[in-house]
Protein backbone atom coordinates (compact mmCIF):
# COMPACT_ATOMS: atom_id res chain seq x y z
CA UNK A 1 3.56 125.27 -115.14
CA UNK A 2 2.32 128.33 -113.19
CA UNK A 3 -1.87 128.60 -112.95
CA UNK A 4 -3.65 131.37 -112.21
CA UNK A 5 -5.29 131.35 -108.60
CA UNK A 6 -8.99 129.65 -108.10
CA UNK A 7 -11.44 131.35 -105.82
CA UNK A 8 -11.08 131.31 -102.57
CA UNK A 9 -11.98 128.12 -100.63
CA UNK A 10 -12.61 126.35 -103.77
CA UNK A 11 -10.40 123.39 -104.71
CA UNK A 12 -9.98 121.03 -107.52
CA UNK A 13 -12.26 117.92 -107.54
CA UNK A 14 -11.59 116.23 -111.10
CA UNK A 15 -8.82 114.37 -109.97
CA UNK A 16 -6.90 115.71 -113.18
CA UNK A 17 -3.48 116.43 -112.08
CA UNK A 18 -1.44 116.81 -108.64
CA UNK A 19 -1.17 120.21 -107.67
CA UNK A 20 2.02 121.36 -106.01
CA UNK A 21 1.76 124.83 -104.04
CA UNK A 22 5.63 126.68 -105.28
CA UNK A 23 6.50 129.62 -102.67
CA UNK A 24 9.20 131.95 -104.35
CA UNK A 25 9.96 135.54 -103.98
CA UNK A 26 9.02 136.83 -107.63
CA UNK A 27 9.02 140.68 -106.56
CA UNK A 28 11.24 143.59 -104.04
CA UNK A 29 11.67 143.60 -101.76
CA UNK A 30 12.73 139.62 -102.35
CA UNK A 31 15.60 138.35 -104.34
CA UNK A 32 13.94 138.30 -107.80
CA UNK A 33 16.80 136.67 -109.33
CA UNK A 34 16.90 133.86 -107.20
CA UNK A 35 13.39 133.33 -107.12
CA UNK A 36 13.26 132.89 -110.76
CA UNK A 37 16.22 130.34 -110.88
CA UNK A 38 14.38 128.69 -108.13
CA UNK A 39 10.82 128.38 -109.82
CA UNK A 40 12.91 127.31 -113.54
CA UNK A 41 14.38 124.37 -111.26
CA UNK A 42 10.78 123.57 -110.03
CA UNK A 43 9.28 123.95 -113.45
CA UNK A 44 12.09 121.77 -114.37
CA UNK A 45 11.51 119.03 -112.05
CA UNK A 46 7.79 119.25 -112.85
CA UNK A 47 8.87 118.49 -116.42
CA UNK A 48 10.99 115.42 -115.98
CA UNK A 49 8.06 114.13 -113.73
CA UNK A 50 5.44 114.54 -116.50
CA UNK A 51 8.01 113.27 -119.34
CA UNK A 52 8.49 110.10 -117.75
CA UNK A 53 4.32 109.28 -116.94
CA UNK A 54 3.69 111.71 -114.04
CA UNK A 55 2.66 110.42 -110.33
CA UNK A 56 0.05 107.39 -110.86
CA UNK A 57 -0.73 108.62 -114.15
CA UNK A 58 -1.76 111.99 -112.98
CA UNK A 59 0.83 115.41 -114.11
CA UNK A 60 2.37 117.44 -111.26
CA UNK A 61 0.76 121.14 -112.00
CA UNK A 62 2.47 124.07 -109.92
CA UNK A 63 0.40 126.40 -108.01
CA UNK A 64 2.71 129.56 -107.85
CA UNK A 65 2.33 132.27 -105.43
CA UNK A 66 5.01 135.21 -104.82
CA UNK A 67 6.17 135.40 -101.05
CA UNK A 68 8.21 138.75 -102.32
CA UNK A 69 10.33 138.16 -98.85
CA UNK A 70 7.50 138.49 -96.81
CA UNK A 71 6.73 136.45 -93.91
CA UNK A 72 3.12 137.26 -93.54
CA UNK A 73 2.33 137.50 -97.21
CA UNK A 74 3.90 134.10 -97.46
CA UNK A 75 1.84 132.20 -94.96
CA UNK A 76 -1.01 133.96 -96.42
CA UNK A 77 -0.12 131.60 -99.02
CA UNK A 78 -0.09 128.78 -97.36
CA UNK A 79 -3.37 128.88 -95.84
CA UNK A 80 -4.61 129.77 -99.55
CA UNK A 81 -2.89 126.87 -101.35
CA UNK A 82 -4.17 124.93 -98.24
CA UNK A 83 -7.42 126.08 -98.93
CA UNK A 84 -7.06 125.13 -103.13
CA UNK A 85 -6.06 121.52 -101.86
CA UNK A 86 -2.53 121.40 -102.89
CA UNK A 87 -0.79 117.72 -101.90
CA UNK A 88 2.49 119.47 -100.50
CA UNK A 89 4.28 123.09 -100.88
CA UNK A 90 8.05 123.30 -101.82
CA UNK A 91 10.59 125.97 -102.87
CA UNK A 92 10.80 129.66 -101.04
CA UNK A 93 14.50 130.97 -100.96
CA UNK A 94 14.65 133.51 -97.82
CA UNK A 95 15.24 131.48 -94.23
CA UNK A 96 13.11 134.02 -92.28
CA UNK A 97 10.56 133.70 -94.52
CA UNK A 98 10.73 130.21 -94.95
CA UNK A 99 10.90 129.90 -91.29
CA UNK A 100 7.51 131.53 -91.28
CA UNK A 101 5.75 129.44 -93.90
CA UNK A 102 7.34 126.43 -92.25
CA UNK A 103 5.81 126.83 -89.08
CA UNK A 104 2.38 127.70 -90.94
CA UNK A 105 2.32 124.18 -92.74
CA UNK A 106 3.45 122.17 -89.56
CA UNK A 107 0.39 123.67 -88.21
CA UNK A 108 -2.04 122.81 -90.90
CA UNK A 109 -0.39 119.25 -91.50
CA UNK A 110 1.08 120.24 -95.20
CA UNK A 111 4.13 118.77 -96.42
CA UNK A 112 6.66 121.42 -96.98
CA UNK A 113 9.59 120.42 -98.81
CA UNK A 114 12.13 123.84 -98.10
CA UNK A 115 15.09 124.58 -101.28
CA UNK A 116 17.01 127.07 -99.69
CA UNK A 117 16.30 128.05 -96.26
CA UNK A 118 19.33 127.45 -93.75
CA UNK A 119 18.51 128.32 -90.10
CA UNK A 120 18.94 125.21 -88.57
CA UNK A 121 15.72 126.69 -85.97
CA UNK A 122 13.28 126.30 -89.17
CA UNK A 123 10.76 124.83 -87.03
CA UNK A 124 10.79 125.38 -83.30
CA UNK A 125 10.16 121.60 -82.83
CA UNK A 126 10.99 118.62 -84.70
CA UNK A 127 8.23 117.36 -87.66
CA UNK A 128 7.52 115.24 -90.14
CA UNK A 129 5.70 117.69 -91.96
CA UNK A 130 8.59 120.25 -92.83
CA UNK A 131 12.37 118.92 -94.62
CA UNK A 132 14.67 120.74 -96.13
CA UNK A 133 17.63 120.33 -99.11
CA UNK A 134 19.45 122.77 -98.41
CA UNK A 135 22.54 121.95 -95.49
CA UNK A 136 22.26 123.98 -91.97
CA UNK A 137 23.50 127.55 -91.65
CA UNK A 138 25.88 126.19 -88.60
CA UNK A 139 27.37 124.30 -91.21
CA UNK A 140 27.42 126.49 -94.46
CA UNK A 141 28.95 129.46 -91.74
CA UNK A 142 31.59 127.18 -89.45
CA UNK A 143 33.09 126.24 -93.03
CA UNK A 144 33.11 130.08 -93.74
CA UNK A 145 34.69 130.73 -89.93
CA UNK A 146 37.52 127.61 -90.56
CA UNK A 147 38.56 130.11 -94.17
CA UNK A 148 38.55 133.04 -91.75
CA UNK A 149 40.88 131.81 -89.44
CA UNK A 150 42.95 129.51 -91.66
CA UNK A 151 43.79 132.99 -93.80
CA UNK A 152 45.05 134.45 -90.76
CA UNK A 153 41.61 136.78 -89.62
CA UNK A 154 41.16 137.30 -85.77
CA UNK A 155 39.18 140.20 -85.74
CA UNK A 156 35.98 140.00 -87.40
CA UNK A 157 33.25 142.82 -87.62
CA UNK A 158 30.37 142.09 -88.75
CA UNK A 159 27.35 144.51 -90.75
CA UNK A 160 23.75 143.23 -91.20
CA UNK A 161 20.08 143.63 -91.31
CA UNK A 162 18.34 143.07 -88.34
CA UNK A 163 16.68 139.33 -88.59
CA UNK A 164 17.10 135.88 -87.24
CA UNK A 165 19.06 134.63 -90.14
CA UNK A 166 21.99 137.60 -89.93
CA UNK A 167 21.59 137.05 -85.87
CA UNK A 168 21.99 133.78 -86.04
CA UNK A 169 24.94 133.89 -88.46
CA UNK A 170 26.74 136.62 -86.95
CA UNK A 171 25.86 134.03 -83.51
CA UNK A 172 27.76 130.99 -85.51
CA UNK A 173 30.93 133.23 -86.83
CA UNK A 174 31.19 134.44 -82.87
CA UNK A 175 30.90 131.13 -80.93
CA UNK A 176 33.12 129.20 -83.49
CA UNK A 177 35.95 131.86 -83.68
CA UNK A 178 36.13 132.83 -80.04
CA UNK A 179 38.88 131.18 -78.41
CA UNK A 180 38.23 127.90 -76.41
CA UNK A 181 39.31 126.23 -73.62
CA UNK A 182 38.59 127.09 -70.38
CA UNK A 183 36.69 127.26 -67.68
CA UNK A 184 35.85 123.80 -67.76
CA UNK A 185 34.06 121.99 -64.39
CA UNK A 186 33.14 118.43 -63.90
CA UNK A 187 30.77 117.87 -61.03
CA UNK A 188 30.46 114.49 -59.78
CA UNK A 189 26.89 113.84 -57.73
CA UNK A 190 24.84 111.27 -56.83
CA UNK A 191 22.52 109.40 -58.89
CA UNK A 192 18.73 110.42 -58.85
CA UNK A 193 18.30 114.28 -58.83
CA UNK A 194 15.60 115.11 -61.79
CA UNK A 195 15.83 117.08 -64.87
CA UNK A 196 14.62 120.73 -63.11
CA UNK A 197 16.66 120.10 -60.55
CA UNK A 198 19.75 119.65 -62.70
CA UNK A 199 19.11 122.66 -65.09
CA UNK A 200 18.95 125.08 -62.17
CA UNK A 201 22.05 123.94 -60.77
CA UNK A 202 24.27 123.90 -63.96
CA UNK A 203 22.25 127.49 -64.75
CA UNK A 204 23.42 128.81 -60.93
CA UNK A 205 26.43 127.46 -61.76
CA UNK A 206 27.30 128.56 -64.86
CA UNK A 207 26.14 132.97 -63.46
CA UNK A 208 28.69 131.91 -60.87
CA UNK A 209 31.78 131.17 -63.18
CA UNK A 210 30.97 133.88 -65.31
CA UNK A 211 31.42 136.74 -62.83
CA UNK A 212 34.52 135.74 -62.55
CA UNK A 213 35.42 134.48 -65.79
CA UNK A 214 34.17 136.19 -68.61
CA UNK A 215 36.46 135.25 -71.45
CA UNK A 216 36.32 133.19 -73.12
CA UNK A 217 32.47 132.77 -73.00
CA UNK A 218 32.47 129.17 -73.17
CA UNK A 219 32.09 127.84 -69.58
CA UNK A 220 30.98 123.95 -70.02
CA UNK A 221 30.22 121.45 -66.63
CA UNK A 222 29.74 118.24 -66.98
CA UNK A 223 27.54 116.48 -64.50
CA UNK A 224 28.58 112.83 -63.65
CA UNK A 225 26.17 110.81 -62.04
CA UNK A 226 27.39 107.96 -59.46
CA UNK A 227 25.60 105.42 -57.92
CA UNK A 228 26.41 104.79 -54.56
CA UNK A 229 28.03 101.08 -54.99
CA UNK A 230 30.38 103.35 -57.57
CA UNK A 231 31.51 105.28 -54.87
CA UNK A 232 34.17 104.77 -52.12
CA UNK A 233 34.17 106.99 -48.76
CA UNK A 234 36.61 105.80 -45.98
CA UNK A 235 37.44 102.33 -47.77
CA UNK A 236 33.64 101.45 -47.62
CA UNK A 237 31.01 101.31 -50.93
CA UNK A 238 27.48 102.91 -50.25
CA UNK A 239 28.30 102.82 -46.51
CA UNK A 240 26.78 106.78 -46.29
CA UNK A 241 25.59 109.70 -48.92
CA UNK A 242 27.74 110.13 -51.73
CA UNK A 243 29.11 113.77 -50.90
CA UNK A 244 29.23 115.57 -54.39
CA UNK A 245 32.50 117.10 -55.75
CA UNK A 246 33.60 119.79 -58.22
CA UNK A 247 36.70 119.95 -60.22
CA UNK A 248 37.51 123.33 -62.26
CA UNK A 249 39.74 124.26 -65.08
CA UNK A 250 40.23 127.86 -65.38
CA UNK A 251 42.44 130.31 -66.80
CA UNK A 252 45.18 132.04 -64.45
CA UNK A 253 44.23 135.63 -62.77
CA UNK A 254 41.31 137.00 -62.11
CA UNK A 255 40.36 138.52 -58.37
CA UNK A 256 40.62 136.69 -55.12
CA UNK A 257 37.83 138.09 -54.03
CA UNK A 258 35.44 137.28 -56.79
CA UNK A 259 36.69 134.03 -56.72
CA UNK A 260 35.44 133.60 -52.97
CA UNK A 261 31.98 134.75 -53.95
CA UNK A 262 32.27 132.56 -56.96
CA UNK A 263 32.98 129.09 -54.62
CA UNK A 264 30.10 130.45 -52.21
CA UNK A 265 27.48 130.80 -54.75
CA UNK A 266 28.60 127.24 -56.27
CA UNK A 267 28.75 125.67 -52.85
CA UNK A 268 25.10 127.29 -52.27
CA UNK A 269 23.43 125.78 -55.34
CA UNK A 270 24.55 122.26 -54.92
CA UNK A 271 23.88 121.93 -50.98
CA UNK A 272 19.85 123.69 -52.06
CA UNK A 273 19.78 120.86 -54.81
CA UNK A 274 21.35 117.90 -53.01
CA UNK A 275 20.80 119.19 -49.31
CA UNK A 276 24.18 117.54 -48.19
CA UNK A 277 26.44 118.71 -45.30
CA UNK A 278 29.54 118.53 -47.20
CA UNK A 279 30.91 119.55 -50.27
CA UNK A 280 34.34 120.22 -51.76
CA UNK A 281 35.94 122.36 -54.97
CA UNK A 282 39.31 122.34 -56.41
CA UNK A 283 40.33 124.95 -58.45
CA UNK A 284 42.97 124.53 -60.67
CA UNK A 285 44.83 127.28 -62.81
CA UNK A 286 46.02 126.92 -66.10
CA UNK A 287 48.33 129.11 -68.28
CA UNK A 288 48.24 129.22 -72.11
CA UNK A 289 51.01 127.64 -72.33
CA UNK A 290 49.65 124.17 -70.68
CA UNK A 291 46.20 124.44 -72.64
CA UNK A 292 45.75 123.00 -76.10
CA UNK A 293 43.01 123.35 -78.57
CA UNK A 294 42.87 121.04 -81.79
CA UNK A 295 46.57 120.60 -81.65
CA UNK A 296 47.60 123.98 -80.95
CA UNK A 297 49.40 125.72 -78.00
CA UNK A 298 46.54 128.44 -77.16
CA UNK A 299 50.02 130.84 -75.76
CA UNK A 300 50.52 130.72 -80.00
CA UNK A 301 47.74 132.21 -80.21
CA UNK A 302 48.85 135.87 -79.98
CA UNK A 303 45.49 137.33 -80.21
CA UNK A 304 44.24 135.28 -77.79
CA UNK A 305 47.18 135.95 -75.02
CA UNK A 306 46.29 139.34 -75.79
CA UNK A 307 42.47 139.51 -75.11
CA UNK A 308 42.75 137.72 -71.98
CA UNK A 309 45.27 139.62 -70.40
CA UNK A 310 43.03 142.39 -71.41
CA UNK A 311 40.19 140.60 -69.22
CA UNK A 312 42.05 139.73 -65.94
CA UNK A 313 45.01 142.21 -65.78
CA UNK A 314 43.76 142.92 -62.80
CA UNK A 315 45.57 139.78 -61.01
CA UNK A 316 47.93 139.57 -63.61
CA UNK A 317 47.29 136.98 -66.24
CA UNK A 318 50.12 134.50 -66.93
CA UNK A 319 50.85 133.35 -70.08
């Protein structure tokens, strides 16, 4: 179903068949094995399309071009099968590359139908222009991290190429492994501040429980918005400002002093976003043996009684 390419710039006017542009790596450094089990599924599907009457009458034809794991080469490709007048492009087995010829087609308005590409960033934006079959690499690799950990693995070291996909892989295994659980905040505000306003306080925020709590690195604050009928000060409802608040959940140890530096930073980005006089933070301590992730006592979790007594030995770390 291959044909060879036309001349550049000139496309197909007799209306004879439908012209699908096939992007698969057919030489190194690609995978030429896959790409040649990829294009015998297209040329397959091409096939069964023509056996049973084609589209409208009219045979798919495949307009193949080697991306050879390229990124460049392969939206060279597009804007040539572009060019020929091809109705849509599909195949191409390498993310990063397919990433690259993705973003190519949003921009010229071709449907790209993707086979194999996983990085769930394969356009920057949502489209209508670019789907995929193949399921999300957060998915394919938190199903490989649940087989990790259910056989018993804690440590994990991992060797790879440098490129997004292997980044963004070695990203997934790290974030879904790590331990969770703590810090935790819940900041209760009034209603109204706007989106910048909100990012650059959770962002302040966020540098501020870091400092002092580095491990694990999975600090989440949850913003709740009240209304001030939904708030009571003194007995009365919407009587004066609604003063915000700020409950954490942290682990036990760390330094007093970094802690005060901690509270002052906090207490310094909500009075610059919210310009109140008064604000108040409670800090509450947890050991491991009082925190529980998906059913499990995290002070089970040797590894992880280990690692954070590595991080705040300094004060001591209860488990």
């Amino acid at each position: 179903m291959s044909t060879p390419p036309l001349p550049s710039g000139e496309q197909r006017a007799d209306g004879s068949s439908v012209q699908i542009g096939a992007l698969v790596p057919l030489t190194r450094p690609g995978w030429v094995e896959a790409g040649r089990h990829l294009l015998a599924g297209l040329e397959l599907a091409v096939r069964e399309v023509n056996d049973t009457g084609g589209i409208v009458g009219r045979p798919l034809e495949l307009v193949v071009r080697d991306s050879a794991a390229d990124p460049q080469r392969a939206v060279a490709a597009v804007d040539e099968l572009a060019r020929l007048g091809v109705a849509a492009l599909a195949g191409e087995y390498h993310s990063v590359v397919a990433r690259a010829a993705a973003a190519r087609a949003n921009t010229l308005g071709l449907p790209f139908l993707c086979s194999s590409a996983v990085l769930d960033a394969l356009t920057e934006q949502p489209t209508e222009w670019v789907a995929r079959l193949a399921p999300a690499q957060s998915h394919g690799w938190q199903i490989y991290a649940d087989f990790l950990l259910s056989a018993g693995h804690r440590r994990i070291a991992v060797a790879a190429e440098a490129s997004v996909y292997w980044a963004s892989g070695a990203r997934i295994l790290r974030d879904y492994v790590a331990p969770r659980g703590m810090p935790i905040g819940y900041l209760d505000i009034p209603a109204g501040a706007d989106l910048p306003t909100k990012k650059a306080l959770v962002s302040a925020m966020y540098e501020a429980l870091r400092e002092v709590y580095p491990f694990p690195d999975d600090h989440r604050i949850f913003l709740r918005e009240w209304p001030l009928d939904s708030v009571s000060q003194n007995g009365l409802l919407g009587s004066e400002p609604a003063r915000p608040v700020f409950i954490m959940h942290v682990p036990q140890g760390g330094s007093l002093d970094a802690k005060r530096t901690m509270l002052q930073k906090i207490n310094a980005a909500v009075v610059d976003a919210f310009h109140l006089p008064d604000f108040a933070a409670f800090l509450h301590e947890h050991s491991l043996e009082t925190v529980v992730i998906n059913g499990g006592i995290l002070a089970d979790d040797h590894q992880r009684v280990e690692d954070q007594n590595a991080v705040y030995s300094n004060e001591g770390a209860q488990t």
